[in-house]
C-alpha atoms as a PDB file:
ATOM      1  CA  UNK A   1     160.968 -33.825 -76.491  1.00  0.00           C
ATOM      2  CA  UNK A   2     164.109 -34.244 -77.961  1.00  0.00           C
ATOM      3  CA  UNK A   3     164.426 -30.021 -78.638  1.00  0.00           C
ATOM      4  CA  UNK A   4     163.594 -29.333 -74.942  1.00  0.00           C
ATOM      5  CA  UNK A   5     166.378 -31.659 -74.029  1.00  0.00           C
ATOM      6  CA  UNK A   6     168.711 -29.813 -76.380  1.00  0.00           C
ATOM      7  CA  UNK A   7     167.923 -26.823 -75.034  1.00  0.00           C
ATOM      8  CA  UNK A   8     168.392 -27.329 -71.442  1.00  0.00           C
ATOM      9  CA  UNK A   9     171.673 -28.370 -72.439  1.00  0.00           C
ATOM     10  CA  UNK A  10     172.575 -25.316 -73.727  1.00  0.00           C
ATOM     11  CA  UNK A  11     171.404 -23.803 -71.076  1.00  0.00           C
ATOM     12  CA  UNK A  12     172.793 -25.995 -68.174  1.00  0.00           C
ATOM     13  CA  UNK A  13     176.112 -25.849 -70.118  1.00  0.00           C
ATOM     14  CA  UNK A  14     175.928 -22.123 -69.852  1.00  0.00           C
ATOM     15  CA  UNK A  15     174.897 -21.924 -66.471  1.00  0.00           C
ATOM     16  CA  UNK A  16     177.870 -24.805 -65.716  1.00  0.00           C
ATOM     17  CA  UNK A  17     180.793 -22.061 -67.615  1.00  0.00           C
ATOM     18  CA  UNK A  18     179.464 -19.693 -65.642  1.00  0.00           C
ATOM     19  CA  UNK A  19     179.491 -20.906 -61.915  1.00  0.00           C
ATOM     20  CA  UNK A  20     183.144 -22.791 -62.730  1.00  0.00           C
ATOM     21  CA  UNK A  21     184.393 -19.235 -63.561  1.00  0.00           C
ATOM     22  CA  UNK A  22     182.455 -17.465 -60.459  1.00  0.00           C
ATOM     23  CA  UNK A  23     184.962 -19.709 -58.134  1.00  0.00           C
ATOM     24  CA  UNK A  24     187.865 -18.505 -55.915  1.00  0.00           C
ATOM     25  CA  UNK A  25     191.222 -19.695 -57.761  1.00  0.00           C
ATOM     26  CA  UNK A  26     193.242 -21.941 -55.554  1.00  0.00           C
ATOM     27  CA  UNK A  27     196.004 -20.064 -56.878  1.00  0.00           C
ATOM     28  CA  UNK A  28     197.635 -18.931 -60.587  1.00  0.00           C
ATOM     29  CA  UNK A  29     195.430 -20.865 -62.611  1.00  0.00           C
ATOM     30  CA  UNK A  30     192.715 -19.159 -65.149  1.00  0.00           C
ATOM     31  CA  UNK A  31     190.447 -18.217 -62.794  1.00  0.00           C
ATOM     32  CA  UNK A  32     193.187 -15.685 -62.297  1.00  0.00           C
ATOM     33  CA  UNK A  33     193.357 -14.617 -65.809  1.00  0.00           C
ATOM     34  CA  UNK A  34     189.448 -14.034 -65.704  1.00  0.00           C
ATOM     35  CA  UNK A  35     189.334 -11.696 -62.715  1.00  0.00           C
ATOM     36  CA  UNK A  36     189.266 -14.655 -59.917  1.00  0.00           C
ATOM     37  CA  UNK A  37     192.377 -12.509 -58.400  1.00  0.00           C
ATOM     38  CA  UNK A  38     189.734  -9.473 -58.041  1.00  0.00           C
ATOM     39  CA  UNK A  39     187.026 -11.434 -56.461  1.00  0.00           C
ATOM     40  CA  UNK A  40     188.377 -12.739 -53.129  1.00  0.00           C
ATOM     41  CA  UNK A  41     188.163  -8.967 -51.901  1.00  0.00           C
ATOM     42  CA  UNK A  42     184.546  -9.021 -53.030  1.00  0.00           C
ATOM     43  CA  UNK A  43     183.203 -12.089 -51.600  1.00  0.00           C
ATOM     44  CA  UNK A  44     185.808 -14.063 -49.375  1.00  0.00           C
ATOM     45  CA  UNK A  45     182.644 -15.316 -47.414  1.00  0.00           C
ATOM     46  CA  UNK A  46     182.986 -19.026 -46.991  1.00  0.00           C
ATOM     47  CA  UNK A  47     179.264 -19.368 -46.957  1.00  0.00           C
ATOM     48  CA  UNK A  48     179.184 -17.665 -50.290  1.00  0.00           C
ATOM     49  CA  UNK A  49     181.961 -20.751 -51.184  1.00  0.00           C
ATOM     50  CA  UNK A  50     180.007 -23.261 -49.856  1.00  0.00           C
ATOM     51  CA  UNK A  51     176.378 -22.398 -51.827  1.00  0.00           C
ATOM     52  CA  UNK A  52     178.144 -21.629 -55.051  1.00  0.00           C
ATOM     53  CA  UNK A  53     179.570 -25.595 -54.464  1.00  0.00           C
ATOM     54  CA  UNK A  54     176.310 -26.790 -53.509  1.00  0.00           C
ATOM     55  CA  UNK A  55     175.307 -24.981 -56.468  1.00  0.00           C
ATOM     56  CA  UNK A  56     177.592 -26.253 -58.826  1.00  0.00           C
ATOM     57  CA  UNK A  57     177.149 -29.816 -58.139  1.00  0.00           C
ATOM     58  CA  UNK A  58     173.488 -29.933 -58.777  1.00  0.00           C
ATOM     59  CA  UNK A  59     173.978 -27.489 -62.020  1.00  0.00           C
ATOM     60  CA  UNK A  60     176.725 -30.424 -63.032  1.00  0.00           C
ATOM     61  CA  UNK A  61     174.377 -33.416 -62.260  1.00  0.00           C
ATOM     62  CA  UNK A  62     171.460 -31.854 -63.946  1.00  0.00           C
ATOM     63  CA  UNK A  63     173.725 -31.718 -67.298  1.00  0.00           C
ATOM     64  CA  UNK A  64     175.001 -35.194 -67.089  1.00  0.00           C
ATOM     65  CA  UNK A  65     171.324 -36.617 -66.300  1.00  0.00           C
ATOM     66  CA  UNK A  66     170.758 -34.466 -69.416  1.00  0.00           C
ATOM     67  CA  UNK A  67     173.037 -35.894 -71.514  1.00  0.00           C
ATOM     68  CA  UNK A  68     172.039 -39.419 -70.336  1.00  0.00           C
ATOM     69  CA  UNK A  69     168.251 -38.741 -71.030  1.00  0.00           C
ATOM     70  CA  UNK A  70     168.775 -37.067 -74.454  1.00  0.00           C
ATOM     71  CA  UNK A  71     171.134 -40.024 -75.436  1.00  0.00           C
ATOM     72  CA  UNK A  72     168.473 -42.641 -74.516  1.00  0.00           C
ATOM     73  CA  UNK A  73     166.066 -40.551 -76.834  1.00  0.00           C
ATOM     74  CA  UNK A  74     168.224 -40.557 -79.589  1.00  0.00           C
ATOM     75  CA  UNK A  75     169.156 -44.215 -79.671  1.00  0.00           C
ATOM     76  CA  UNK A  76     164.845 -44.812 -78.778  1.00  0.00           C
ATOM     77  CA  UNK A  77     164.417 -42.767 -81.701  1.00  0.00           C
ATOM     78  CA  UNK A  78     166.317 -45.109 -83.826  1.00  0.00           C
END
């Protein structure tokens, strides 16, 4: 039980880089450095901003309630 919990970790920690990098920079931060700069002529759809929030948020409270879970194993375990 413990590996499964590991592993969506990973994963949701992945999946967490991933949609913090696929925002709109606010202006001269890193996005910028990553290509944010590039994609406000692809998407500047504010529905598109809105969903990848959304999306973020439960992608960011599925990790923590991750963490939580896996660290009530561990300390169960012991």
């Amino acid at each position: 039980m413990v590996m499964g919990f590991s592993i969506a970790l990973i994963v949701f920690s992945l999946l967490l880089m991933l949609l913090v990098l696929m925002h709109k920079g606010k202006g001269g931060g890193l996005s910028d450095m990553f290509g944010g700069g590039m994609q406000s002529s692809v998407g500047g759809s504010s529905v598109a901003e809105r969903n990848l929030d959304r999306i973020t948020v439960v992608v960011g409270l599925a990790w923590f309630a991750c963490i939580v879970v896996l660290g009530l194993l561990m300390k169960l375990d012991n």
